[in-house]
Protein backbone atom coordinates (compact mmCIF):
# COMPACT_ATOMS: atom_id res chain seq x y z
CA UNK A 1 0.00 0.00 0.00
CA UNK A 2 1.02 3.44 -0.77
CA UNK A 3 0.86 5.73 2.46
CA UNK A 4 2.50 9.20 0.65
CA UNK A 5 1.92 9.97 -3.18
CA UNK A 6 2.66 13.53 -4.44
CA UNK A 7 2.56 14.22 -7.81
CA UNK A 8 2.77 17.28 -10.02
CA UNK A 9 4.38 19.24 -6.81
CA UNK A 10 5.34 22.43 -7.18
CA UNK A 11 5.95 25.51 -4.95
CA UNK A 12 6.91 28.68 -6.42
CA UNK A 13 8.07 31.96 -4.63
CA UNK A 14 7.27 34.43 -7.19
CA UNK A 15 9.78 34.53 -10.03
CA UNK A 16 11.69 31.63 -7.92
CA UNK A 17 10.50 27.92 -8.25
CA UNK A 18 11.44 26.43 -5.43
CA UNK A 19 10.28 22.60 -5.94
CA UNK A 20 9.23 21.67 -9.94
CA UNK A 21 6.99 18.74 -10.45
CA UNK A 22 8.12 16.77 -7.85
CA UNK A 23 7.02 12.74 -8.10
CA UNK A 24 7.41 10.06 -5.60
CA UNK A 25 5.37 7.97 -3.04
CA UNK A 26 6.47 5.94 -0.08
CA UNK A 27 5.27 2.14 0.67
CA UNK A 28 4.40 1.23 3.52
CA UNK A 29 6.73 -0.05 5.95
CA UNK A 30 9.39 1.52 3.64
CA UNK A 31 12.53 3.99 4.50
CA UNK A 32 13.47 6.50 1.94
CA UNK A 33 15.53 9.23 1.90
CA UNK A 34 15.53 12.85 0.15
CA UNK A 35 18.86 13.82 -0.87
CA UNK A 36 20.22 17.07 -2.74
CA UNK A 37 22.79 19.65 -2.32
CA UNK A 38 21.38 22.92 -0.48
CA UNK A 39 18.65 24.73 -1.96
CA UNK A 40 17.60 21.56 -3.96
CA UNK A 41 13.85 22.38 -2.38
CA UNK A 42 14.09 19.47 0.60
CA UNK A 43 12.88 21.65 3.50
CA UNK A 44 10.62 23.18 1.38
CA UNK A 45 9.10 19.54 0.44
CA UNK A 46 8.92 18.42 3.58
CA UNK A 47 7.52 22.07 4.75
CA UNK A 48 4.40 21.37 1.50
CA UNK A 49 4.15 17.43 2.52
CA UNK A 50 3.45 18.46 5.99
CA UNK A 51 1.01 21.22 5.63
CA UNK A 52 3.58 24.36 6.62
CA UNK A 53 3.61 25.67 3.21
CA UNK A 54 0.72 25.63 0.58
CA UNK A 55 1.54 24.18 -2.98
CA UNK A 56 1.48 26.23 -5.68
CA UNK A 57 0.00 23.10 -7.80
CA UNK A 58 0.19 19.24 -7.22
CA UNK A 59 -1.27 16.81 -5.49
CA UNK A 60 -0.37 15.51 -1.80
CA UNK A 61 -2.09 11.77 -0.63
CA UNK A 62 -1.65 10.51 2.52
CA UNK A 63 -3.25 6.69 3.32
CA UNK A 64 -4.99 7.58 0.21
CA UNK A 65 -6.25 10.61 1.11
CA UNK A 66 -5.74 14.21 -0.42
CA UNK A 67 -4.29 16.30 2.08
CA UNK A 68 -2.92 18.94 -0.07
CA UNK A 69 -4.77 22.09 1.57
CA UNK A 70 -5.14 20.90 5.03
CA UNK A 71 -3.61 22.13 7.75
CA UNK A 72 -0.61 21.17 9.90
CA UNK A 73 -2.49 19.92 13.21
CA UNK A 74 -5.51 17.96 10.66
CA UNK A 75 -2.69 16.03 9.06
CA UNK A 76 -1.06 15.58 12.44
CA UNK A 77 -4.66 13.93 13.54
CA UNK A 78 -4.10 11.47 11.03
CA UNK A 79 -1.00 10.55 11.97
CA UNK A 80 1.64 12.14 10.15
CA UNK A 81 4.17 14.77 11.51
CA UNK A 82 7.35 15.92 11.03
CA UNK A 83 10.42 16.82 13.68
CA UNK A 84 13.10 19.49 13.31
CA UNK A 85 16.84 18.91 13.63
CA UNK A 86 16.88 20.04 17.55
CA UNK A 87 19.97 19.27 19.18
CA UNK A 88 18.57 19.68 23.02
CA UNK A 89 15.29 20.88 22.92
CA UNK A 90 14.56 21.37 26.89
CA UNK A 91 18.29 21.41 28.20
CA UNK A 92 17.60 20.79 31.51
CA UNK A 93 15.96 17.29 30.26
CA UNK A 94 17.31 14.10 29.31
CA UNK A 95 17.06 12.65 26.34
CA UNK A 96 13.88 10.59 27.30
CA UNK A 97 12.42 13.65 29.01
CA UNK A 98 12.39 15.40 25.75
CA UNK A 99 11.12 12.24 23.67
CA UNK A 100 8.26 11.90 26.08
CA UNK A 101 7.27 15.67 25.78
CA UNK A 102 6.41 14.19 21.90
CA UNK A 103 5.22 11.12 23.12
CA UNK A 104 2.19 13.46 25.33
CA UNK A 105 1.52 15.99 22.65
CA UNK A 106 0.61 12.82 20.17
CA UNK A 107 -1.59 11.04 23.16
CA UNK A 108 -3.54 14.87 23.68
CA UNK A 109 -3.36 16.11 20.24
CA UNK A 110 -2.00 19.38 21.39
């Protein structure tokens, strides 16, 4: 089963295209990787896949469902976030601490 397809994905900053016509889906129980040299448009597809950012045309499907315009915290509900690259977020807390401060906001939906 496919659980993300995007297809046609494009984001555009005025003159600047940032991502053009991306293409790819993810299997499920698969690991895959997005690779490029800086300013290849990863953040930014990660930023359109997870609702930050709105497309400026494609299509995003998660468990078979278009989430292209939905918001962050709707395609959190269905299970689906992303993390930032956060050394020590809570420096005063260990490593578990800080995984368990995830582990609550996914068991309140905060």
């Amino acid at each position: 089963m496919r659980m993300l397809e995007v297809e046609c994905l494009r984001k555009s900053f005025g003159g600047l295209t940032a991502v053009a016509d991306a293409d790819f889906y993810v299997n499920e129980g698969e690991i895959v990787g997005l690779i490029g040299p800086n300013g290849a448009g990863k953040t930014t597809i990660f930023n359109l896949v997870s609702g930050t950012m709105r497309p400026t045309s494609g299509v995003i499907r998660f468990k078979g469902e278009d989430i292209t315009h939905m918001k962050p915290h709707q395609i959190c509900r269905r299970s689906m976030a992303r993390t930032f690259q956060s050394v020590n977020l809570f420096p005063q807390m260990s490593v578990l601490e800080n995984i368990l401060i995830g582990a609550l906001e996914s068991w309140f939906q905060i």
